[in-house]
Structure formats: C-alpha cells, structure tokens
N, C-alpha and C. Protein backbone atom coordinates (compact mmCIF):
# COMPACT_ATOMS: atom_id res chain seq x y z
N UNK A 1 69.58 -130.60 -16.09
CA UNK A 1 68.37 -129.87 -16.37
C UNK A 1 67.41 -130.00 -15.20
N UNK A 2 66.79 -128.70 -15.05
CA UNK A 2 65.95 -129.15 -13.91
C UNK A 2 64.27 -128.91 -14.81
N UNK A 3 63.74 -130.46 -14.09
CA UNK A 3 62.59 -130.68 -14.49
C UNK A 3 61.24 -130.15 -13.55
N UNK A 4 60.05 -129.97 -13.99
CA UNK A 4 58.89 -129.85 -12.51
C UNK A 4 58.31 -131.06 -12.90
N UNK A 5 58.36 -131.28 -11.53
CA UNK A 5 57.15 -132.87 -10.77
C UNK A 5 56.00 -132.68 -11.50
N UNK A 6 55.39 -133.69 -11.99
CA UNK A 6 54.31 -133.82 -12.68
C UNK A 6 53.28 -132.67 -11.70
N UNK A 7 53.14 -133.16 -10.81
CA UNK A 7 52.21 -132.69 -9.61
C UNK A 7 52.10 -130.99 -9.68
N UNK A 8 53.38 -130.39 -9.94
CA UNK A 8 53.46 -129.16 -10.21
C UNK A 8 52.82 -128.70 -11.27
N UNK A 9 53.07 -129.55 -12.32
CA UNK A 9 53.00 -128.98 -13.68
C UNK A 9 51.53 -129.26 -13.52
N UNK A 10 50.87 -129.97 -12.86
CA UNK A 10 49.15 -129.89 -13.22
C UNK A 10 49.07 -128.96 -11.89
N UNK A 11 49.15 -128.65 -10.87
CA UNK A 11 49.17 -127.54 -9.93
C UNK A 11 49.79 -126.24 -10.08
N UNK A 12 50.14 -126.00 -11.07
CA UNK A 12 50.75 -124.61 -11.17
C UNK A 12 50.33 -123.18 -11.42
N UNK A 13 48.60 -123.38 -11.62
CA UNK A 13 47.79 -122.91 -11.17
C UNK A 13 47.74 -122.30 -10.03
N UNK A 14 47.93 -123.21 -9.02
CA UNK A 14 47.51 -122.70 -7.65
C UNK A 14 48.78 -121.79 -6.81
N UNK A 15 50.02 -121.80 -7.95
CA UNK A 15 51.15 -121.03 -7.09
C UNK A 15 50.83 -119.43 -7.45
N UNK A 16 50.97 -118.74 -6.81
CA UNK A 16 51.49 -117.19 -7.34
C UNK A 16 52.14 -117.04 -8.57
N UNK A 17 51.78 -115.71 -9.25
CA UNK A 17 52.63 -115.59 -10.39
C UNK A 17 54.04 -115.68 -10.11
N UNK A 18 54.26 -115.08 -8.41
CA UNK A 18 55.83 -114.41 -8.88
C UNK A 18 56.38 -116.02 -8.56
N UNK A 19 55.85 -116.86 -8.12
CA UNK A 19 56.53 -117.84 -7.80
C UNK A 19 56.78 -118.75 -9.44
N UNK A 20 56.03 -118.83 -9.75
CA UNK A 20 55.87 -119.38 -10.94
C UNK A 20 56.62 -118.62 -11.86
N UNK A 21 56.89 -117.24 -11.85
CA UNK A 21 57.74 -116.69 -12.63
C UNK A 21 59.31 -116.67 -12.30
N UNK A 22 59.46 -117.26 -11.19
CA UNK A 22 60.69 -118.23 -10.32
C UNK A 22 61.59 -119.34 -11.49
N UNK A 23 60.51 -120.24 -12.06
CA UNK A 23 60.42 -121.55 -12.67
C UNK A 23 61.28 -121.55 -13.61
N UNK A 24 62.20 -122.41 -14.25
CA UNK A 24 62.98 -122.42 -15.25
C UNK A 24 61.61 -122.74 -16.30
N UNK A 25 61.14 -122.12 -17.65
CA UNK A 25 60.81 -122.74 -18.52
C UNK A 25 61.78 -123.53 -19.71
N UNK A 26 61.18 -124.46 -20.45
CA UNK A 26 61.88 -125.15 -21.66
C UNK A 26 61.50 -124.40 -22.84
N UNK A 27 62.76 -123.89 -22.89
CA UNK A 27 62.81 -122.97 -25.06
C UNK A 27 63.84 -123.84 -25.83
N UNK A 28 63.10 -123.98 -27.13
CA UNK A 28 63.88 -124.63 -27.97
C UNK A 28 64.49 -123.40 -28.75
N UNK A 29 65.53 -123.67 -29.45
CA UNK A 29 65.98 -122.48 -30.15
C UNK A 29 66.46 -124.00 -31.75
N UNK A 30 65.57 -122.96 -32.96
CA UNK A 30 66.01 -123.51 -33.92
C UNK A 30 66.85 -123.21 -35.17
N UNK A 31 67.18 -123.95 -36.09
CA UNK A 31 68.20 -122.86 -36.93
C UNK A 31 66.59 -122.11 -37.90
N UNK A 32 67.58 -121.53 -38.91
CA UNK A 32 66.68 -120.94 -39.99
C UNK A 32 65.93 -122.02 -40.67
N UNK A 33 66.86 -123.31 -40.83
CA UNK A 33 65.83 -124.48 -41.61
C UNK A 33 65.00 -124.72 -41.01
N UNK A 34 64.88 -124.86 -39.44
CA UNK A 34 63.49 -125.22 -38.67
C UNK A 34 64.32 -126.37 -37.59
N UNK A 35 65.80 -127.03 -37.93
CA UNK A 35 66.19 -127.94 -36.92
C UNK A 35 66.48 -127.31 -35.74
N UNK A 36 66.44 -128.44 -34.90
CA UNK A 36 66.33 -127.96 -33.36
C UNK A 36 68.15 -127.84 -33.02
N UNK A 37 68.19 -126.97 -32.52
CA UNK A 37 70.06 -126.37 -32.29
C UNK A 37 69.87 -126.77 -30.55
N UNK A 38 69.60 -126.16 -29.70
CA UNK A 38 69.63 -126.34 -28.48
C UNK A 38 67.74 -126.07 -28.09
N UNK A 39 68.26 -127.06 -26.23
CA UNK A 39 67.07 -126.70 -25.66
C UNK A 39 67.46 -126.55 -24.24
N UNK A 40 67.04 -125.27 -24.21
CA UNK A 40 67.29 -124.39 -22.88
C UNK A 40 66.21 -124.24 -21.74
N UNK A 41 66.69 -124.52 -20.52
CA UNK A 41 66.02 -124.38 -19.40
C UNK A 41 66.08 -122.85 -19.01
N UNK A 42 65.23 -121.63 -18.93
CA UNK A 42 65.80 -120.71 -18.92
C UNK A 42 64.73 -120.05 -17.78
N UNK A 43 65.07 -118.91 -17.73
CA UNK A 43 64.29 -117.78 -17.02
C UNK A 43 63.65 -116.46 -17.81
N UNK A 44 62.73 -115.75 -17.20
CA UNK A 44 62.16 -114.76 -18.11
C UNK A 44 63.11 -113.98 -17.94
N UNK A 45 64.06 -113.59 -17.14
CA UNK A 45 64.65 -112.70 -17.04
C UNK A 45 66.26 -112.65 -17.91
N UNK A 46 66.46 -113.89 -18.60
CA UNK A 46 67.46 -114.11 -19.39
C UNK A 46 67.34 -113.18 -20.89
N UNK A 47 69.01 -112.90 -20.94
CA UNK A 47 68.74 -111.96 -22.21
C UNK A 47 69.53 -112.37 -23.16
N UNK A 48 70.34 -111.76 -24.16
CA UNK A 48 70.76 -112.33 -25.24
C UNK A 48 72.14 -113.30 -24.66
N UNK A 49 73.18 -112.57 -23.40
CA UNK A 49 74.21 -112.95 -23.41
C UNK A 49 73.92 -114.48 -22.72
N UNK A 50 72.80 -114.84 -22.52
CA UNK A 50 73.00 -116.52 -21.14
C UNK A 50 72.57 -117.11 -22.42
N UNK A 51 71.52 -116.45 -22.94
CA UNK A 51 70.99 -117.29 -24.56
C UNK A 51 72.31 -117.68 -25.49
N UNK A 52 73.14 -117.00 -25.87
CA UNK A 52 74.62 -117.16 -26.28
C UNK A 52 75.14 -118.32 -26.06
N UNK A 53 75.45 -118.04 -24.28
CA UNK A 53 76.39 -118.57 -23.86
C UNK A 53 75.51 -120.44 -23.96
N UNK A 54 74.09 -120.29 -23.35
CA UNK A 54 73.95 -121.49 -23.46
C UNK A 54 73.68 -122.19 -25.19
N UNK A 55 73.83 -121.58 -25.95
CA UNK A 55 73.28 -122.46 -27.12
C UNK A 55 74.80 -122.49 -27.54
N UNK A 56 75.98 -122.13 -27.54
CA UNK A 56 77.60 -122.17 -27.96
C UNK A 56 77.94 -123.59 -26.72
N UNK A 57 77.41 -123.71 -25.74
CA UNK A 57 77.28 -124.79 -24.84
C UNK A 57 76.87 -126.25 -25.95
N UNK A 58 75.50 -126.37 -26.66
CA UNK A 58 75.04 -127.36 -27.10
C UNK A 58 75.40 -127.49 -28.82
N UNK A 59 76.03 -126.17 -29.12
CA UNK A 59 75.76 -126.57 -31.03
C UNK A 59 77.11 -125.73 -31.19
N UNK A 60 77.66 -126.06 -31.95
CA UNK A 60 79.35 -125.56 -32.24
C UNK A 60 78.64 -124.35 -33.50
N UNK A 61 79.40 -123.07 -33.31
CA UNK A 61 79.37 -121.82 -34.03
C UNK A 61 80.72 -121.34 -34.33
N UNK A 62 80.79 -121.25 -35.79
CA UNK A 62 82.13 -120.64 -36.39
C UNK A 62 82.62 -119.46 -35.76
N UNK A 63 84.15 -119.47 -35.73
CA UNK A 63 84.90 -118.51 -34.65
C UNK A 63 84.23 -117.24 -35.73
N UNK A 64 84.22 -116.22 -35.19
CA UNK A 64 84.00 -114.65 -35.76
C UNK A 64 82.37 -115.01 -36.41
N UNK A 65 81.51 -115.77 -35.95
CA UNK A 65 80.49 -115.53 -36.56
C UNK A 65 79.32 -115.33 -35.55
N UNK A 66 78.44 -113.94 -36.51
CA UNK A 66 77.35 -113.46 -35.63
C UNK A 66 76.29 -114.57 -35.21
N UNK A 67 75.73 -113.93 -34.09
CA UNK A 67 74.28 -115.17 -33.93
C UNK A 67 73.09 -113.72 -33.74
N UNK A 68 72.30 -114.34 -34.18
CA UNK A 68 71.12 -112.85 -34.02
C UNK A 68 70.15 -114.39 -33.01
N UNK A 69 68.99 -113.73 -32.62
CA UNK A 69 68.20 -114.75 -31.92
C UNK A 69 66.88 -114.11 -32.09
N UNK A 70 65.55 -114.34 -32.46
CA UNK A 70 64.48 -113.75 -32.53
C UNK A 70 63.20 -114.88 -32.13
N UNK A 71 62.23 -114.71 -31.38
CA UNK A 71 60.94 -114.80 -31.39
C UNK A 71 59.85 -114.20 -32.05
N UNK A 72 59.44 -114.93 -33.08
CA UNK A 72 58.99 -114.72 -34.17
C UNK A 72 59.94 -113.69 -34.92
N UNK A 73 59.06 -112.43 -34.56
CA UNK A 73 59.83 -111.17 -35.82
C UNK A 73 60.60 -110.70 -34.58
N UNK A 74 60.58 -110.63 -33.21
CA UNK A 74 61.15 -110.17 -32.34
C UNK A 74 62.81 -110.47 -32.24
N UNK A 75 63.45 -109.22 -32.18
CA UNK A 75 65.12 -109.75 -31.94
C UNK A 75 65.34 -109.92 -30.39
N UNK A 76 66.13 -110.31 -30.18
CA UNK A 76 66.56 -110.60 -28.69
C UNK A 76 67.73 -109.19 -29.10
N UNK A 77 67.57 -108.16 -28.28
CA UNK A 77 68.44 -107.43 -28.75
C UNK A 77 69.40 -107.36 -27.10
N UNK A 78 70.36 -106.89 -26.77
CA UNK A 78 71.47 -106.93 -25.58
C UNK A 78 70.67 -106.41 -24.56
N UNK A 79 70.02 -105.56 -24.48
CA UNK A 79 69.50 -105.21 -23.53
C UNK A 79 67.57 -105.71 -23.01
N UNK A 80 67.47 -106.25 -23.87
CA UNK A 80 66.29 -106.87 -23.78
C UNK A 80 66.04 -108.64 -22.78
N UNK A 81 65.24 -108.76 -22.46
CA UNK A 81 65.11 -110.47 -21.67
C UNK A 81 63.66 -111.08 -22.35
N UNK A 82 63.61 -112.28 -22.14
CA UNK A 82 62.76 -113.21 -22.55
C UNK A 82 61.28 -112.75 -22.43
N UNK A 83 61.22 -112.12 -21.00
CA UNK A 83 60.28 -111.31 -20.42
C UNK A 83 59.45 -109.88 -21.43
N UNK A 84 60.60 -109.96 -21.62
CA UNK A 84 60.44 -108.40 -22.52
C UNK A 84 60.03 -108.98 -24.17
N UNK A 85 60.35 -109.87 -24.61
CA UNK A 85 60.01 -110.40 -26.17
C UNK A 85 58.49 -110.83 -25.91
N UNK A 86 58.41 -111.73 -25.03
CA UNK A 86 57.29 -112.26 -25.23
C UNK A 86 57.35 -113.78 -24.71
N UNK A 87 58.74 -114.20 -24.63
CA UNK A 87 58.84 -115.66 -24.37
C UNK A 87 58.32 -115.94 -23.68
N UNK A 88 57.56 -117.38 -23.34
CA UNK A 88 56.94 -118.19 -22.34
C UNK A 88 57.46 -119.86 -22.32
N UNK A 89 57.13 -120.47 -21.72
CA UNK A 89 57.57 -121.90 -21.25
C UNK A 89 57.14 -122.70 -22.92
N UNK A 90 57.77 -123.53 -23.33
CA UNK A 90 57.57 -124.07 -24.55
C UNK A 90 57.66 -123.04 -26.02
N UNK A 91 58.55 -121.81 -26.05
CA UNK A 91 58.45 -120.92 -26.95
C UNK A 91 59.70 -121.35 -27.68
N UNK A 92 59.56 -121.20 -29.38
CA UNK A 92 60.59 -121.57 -30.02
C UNK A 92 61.09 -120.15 -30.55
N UNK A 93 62.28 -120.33 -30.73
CA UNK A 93 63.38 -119.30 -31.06
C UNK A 93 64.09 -120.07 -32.31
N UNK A 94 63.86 -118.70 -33.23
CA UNK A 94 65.13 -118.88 -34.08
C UNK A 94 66.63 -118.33 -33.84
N UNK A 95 67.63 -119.60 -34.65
CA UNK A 95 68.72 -118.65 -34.48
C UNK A 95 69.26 -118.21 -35.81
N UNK A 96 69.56 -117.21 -36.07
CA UNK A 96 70.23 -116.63 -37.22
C UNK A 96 72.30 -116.54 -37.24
N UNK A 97 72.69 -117.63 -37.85
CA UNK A 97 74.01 -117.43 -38.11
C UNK A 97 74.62 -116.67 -39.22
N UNK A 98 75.01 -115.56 -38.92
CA UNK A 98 75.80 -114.56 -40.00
C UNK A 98 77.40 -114.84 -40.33
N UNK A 99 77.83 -114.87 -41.33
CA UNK A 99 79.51 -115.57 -41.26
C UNK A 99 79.99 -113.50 -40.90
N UNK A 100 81.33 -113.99 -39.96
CA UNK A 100 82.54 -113.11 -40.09
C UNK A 100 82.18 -111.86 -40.82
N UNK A 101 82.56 -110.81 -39.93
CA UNK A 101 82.96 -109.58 -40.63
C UNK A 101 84.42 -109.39 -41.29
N UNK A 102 84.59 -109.52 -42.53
CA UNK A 102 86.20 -109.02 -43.04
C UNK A 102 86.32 -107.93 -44.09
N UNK A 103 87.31 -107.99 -44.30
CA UNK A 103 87.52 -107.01 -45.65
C UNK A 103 89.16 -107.19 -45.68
N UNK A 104 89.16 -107.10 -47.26
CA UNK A 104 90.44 -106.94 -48.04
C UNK A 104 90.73 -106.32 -48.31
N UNK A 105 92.34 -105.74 -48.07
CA UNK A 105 92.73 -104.83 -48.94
C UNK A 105 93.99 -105.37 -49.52
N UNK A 106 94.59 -103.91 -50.41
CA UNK A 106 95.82 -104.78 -51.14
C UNK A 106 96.59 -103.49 -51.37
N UNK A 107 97.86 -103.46 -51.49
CA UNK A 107 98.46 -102.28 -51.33
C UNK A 107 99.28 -102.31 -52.73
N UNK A 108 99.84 -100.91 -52.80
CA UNK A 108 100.54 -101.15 -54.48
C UNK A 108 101.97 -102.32 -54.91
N UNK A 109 102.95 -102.31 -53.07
CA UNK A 109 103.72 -103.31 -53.00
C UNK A 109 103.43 -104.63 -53.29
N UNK A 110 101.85 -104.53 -53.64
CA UNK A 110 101.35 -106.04 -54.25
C UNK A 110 100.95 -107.20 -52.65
N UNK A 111 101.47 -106.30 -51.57
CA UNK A 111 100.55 -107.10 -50.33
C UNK A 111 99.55 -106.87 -50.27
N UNK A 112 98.65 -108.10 -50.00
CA UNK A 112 97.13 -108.24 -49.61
C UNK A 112 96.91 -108.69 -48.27
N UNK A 113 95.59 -108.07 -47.28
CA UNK A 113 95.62 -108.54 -46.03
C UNK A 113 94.45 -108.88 -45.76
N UNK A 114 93.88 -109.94 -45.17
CA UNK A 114 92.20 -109.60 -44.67
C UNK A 114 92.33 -109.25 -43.15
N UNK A 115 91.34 -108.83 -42.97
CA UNK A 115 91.61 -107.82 -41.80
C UNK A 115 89.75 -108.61 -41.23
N UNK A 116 89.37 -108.56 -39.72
CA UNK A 116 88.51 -108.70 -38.95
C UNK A 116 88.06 -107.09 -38.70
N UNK A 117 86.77 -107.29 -39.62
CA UNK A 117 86.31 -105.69 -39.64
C UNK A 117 85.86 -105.31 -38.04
N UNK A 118 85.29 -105.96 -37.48
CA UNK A 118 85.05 -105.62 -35.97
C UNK A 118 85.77 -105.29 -35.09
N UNK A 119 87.22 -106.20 -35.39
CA UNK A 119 88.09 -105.46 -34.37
C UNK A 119 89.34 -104.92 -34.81
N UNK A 120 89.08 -105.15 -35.82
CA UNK A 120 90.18 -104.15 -36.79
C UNK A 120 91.95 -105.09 -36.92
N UNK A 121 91.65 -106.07 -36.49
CA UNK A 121 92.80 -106.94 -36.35
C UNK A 121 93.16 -107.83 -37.70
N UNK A 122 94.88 -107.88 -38.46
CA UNK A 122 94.97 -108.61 -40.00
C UNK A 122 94.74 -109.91 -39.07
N UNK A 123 94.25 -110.58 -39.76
CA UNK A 123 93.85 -112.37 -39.81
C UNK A 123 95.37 -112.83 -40.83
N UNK A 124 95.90 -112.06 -42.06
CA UNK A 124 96.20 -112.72 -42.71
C UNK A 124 96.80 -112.18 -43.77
N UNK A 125 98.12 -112.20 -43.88
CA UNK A 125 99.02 -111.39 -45.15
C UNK A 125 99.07 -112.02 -46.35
C-alpha cells in the first residue's frame, strides 16, 4: 500500500489539484451489514472493473455471483469512475452480493438440468 508522509498530508494544500488528483486515496468498501470487506488504495479515475478486481483480491466471492458497488445511492456502473460518483479520499462504498443467475428446467424424459442463465451453459443433469 502506498501511504503519504505525514508532511504531505498536512501540506496538501499547497500542491495543485492535478497533482493531488495524482494521489492514491483510501476507500473502504463495506458489505450490506456495514462490515468492512476491503480497503483500497485507489484513484479517481478507477471504475467498476479495478474495484472488482481489487476487492475479489481481499474478501472471497461465490463463483457465478454478482457484486453491484454503490456510493451512497450511486451505482458504480462499467462505464463510470470514482471521479464520476462522487468518491473522494476516505469514502465508504457498499458492496452488494447477488447469488448466481440459474434456471431449471425438466423435460418429459423426466431429465432435469440447471443451466447458468448468463451464459447459457448446463451446470448440471
């Protein structure tokens, strides 16, 4: 993790925005109960996929299951960045875990399959 020198963090004032908008800030990202899942060193310019990748880094997520990510009511949607929500240095994020898309079917031969509705692939006869 990269940290700023005390010296910075009470001088950071005196840098330029764009420099300062350079800076990794610290976001916590929490679940829906309020516990802390990961804490990310990030950039404003980070969007849903580094947010992903780094919180599947710190907290284990069930295979086939969604993650939504929002600041406050704000979604982190794919094409959007931190910049664009609203995030700033010390901003908490929720994360939203959705289980698996599936569906069952069953045929008159009396086979049943679940199937991965997203990619259309049987999981299971």
């Amino acid at each position: 993790k990269w940290l700023k020198p005390s010296w910075l963090r009470a001088c950071s004032w005196y840098f330029p925005i764009e420099f300062r908008s350079l800076q990794p800030m610290q976001v916590v990202v929490l679940s829906v109960k309020g516990e802390e899942v990961a804490t990310l060193s990030a950039g404003p310019s980070w969007g849903l996929s580094e947010v992903l990748t780094a919180v599947q880094e710190q907290y284990a997520v069930a295979p086939g299951a969604r993650i939504q990510i929002f600041h406050g009511l704000s979604p982190l949607l794919a094409h959007a960045s931190f910049a664009d929500i609203g995030v700033t240095e010390d901003s908490h994020l929720t994360m939203v875990v959705l289980p698996p898309r599936r569906v069952v079917t069953a045929s008159s031969d009396g086979t049943a399959r679940l199937w991965d509705a997203t990619s259309g692939e049987c999981l299971h006869t």
